[in-house]
Protein backbone atom coordinates (compact mmCIF):
# COMPACT_ATOMS: atom_id res chain seq x y z
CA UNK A 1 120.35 22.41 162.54
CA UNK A 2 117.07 22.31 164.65
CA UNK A 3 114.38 24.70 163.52
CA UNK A 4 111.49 25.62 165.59
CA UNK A 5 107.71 25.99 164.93
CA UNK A 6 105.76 28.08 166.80
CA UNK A 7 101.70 28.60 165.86
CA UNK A 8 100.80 32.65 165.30
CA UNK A 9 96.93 34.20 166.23
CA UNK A 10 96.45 33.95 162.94
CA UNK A 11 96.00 30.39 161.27
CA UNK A 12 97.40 31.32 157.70
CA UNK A 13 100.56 31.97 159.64
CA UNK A 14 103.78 30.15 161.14
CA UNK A 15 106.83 31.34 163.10
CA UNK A 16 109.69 29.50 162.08
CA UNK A 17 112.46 29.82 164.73
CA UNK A 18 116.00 28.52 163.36
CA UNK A 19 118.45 29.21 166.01
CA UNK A 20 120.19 31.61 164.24
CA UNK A 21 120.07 35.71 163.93
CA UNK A 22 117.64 36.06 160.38
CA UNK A 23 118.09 40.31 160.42
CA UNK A 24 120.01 42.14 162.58
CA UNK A 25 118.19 45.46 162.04
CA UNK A 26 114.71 45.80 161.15
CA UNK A 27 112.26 43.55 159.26
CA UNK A 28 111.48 42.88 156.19
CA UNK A 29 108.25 42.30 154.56
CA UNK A 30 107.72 40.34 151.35
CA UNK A 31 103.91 40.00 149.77
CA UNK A 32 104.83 38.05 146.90
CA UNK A 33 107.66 36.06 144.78
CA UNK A 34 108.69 39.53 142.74
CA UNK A 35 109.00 41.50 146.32
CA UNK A 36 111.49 39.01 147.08
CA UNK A 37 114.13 39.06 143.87
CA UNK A 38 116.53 40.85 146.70
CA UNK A 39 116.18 38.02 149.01
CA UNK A 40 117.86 33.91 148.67
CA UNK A 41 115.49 33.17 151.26
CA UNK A 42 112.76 34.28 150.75
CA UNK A 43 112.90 33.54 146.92
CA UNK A 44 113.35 29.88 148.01
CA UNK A 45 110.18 29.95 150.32
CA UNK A 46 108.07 31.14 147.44
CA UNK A 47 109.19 28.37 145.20
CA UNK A 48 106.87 26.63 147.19
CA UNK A 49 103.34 25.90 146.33
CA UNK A 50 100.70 28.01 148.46
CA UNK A 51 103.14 30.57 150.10
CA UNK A 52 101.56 34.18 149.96
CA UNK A 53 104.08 36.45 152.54
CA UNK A 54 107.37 35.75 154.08
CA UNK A 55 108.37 37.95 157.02
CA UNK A 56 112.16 38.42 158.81
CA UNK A 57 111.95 39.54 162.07
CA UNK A 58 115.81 39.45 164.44
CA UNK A 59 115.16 35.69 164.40
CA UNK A 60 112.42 34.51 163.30
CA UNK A 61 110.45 33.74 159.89
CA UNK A 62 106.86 33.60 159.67
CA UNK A 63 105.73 32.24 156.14
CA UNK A 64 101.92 32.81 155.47
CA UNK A 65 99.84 30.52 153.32
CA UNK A 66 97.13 30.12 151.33
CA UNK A 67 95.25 26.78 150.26
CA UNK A 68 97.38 23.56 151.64
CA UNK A 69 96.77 22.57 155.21
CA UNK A 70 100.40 23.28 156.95
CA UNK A 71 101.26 19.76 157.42
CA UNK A 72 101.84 20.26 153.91
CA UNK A 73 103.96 22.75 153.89
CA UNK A 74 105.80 22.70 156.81
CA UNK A 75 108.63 20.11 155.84
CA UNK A 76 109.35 21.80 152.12
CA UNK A 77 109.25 25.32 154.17
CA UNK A 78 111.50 23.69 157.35
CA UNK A 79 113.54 22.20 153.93
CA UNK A 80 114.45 25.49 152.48
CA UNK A 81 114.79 27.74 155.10
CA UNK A 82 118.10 24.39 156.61
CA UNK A 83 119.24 24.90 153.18
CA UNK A 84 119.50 28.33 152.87
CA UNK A 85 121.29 28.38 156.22
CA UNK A 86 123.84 25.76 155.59
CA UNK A 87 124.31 27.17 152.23
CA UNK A 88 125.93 30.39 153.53
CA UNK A 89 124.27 32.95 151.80
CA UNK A 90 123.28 35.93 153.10
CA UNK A 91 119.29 36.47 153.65
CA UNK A 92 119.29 39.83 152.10
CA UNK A 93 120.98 40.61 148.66
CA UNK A 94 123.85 43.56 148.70
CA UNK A 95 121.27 45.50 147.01
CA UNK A 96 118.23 45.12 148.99
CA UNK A 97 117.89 47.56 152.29
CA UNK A 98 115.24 45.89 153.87
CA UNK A 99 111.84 48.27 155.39
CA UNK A 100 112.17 51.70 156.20
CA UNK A 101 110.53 52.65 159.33
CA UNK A 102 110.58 56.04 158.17
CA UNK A 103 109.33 56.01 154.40
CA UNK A 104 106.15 57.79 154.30
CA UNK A 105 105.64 58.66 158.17
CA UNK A 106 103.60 62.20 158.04
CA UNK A 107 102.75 64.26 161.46
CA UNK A 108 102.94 68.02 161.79
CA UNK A 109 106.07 69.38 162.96
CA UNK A 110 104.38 71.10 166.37
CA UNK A 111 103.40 67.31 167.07
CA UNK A 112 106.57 66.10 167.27
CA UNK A 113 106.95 65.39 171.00
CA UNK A 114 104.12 63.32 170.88
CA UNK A 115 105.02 61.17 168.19
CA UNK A 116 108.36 60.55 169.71
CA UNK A 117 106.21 59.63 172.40
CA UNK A 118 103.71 57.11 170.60
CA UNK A 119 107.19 55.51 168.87
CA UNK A 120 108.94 54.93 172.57
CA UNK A 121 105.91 52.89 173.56
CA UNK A 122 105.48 51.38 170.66
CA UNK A 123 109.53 50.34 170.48
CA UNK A 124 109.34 49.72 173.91
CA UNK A 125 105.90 48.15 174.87
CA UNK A 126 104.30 46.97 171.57
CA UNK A 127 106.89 45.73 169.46
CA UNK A 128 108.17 43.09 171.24
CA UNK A 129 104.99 41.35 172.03
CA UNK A 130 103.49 41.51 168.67
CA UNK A 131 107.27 40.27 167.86
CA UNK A 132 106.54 37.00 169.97
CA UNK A 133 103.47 36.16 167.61
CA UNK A 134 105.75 36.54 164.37
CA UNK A 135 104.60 40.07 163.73
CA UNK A 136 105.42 43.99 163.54
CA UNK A 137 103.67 47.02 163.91
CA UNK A 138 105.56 50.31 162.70
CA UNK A 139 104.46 53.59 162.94
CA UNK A 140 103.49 55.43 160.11
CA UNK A 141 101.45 58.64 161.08
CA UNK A 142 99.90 61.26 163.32
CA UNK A 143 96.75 63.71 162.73
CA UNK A 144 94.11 65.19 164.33
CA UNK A 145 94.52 62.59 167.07
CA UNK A 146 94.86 59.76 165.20
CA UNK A 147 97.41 57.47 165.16
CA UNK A 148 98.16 55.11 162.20
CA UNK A 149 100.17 52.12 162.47
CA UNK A 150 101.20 49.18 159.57
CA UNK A 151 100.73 45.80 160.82
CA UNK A 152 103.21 43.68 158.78
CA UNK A 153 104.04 39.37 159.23
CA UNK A 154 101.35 37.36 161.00
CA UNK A 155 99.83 40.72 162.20
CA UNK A 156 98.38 41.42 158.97
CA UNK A 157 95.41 40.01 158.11
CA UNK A 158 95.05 38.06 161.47
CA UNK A 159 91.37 37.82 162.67
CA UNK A 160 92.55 39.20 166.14
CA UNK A 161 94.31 42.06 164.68
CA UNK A 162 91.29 44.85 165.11
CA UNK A 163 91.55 43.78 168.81
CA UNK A 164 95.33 44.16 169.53
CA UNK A 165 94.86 47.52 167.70
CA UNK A 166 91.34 48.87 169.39
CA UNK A 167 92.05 47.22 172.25
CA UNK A 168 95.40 46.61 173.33
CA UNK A 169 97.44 49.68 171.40
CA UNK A 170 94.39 52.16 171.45
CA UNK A 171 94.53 51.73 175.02
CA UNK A 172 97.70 51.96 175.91
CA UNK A 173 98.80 54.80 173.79
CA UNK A 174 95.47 56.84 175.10
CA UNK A 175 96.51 56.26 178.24
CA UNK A 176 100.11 57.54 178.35
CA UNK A 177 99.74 60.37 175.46
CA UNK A 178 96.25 62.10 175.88
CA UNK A 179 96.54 63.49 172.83
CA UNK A 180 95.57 59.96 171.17
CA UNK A 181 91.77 59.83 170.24
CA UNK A 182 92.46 56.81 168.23
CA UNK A 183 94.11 53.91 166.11
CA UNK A 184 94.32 52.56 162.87
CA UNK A 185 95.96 50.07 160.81
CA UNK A 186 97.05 51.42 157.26
């Protein structure tokens, strides 16, 4: 098994690439070594020294660190993630359902044509770039012209972040829904 390695915009983030489907639906977030009881592999990446957030995108991983350098961490992260494929396992326990897109979105219901707008381009036109940089942005919300968005895998907390949001999102979305004043991350 060959596993790729691809640098994110932000440093305390890498996209690991393993050949191999990771989620068919969705993504799924985990911030910590309790978050991910549900998941084999992510449990095994936290048994690792210095890893913070695991992220499963279709197929991808992106592990984010904190302390050692990643030529640390790479081969015990590379390590794991083999095993847990040749092992057979599934990624996600029976029990586990992964993110929600929809848990806690709030709009008003005469604004629902435009948030069906704002999700198109964001399914459409958003997702899969931020995708190619080991991240996700979901929608979550809709008021008085702002739009609110969660920024989950290498998206959150990367020091480019505010940009792809002010300038790359913000932009977009005011350009195609006129209703959009503005963006923010949740």
């Amino acid at each position: 098994m060959f596993i790729q390695t691809e640098t994110t915009p932000n440093p305390a983030t890498l996209k690991f690439l393993p050949g191999k489907v990771v989620l068919e639906s969705g993504t799924a977030e985990f911030l910590g070594a309790e978050a991910a009881q549900n998941s084999p592999l992510a449990s095994r990446i936290f048994s690792i020294t210095g890893v913070t957030g695991v992220f499963f995108g279709y197929d991808f991983v992106t592990v984010t660190k904190d302390g050692p350098e990643w030529h640390h961490l790479k081969p015990a992260i590379l390590g794991a993630i083999m095993e847990h494929f040749m092992s057979g396992q599934p990624v996600m326990g029976a029990s586990s359902r992964g993110d929600s897109d929809l848990d806690g979105e709030f709009f008003d219901a005469g604004d629902e044509t435009i948030v069906a707008t704002i999700k198109e381009l964001l399914e459409t036109r958003v997702r899969p770039a931020v995708a190619q940089d080991g991240g996700d942005i979901t929608f979550r919300g809709f008021k008085d012209g702002k739009v609110f968005l969660n920024m989950k895998g290498a998206c959150a907390g990367c020091p480019s972040s505010t940009a792809t949001l002010k300038h790359g999102v913000q932009n977009l979305l005011r350009h195609f829904v006129p209703e959009v004043q503005e963006v923010e991350a949740v």
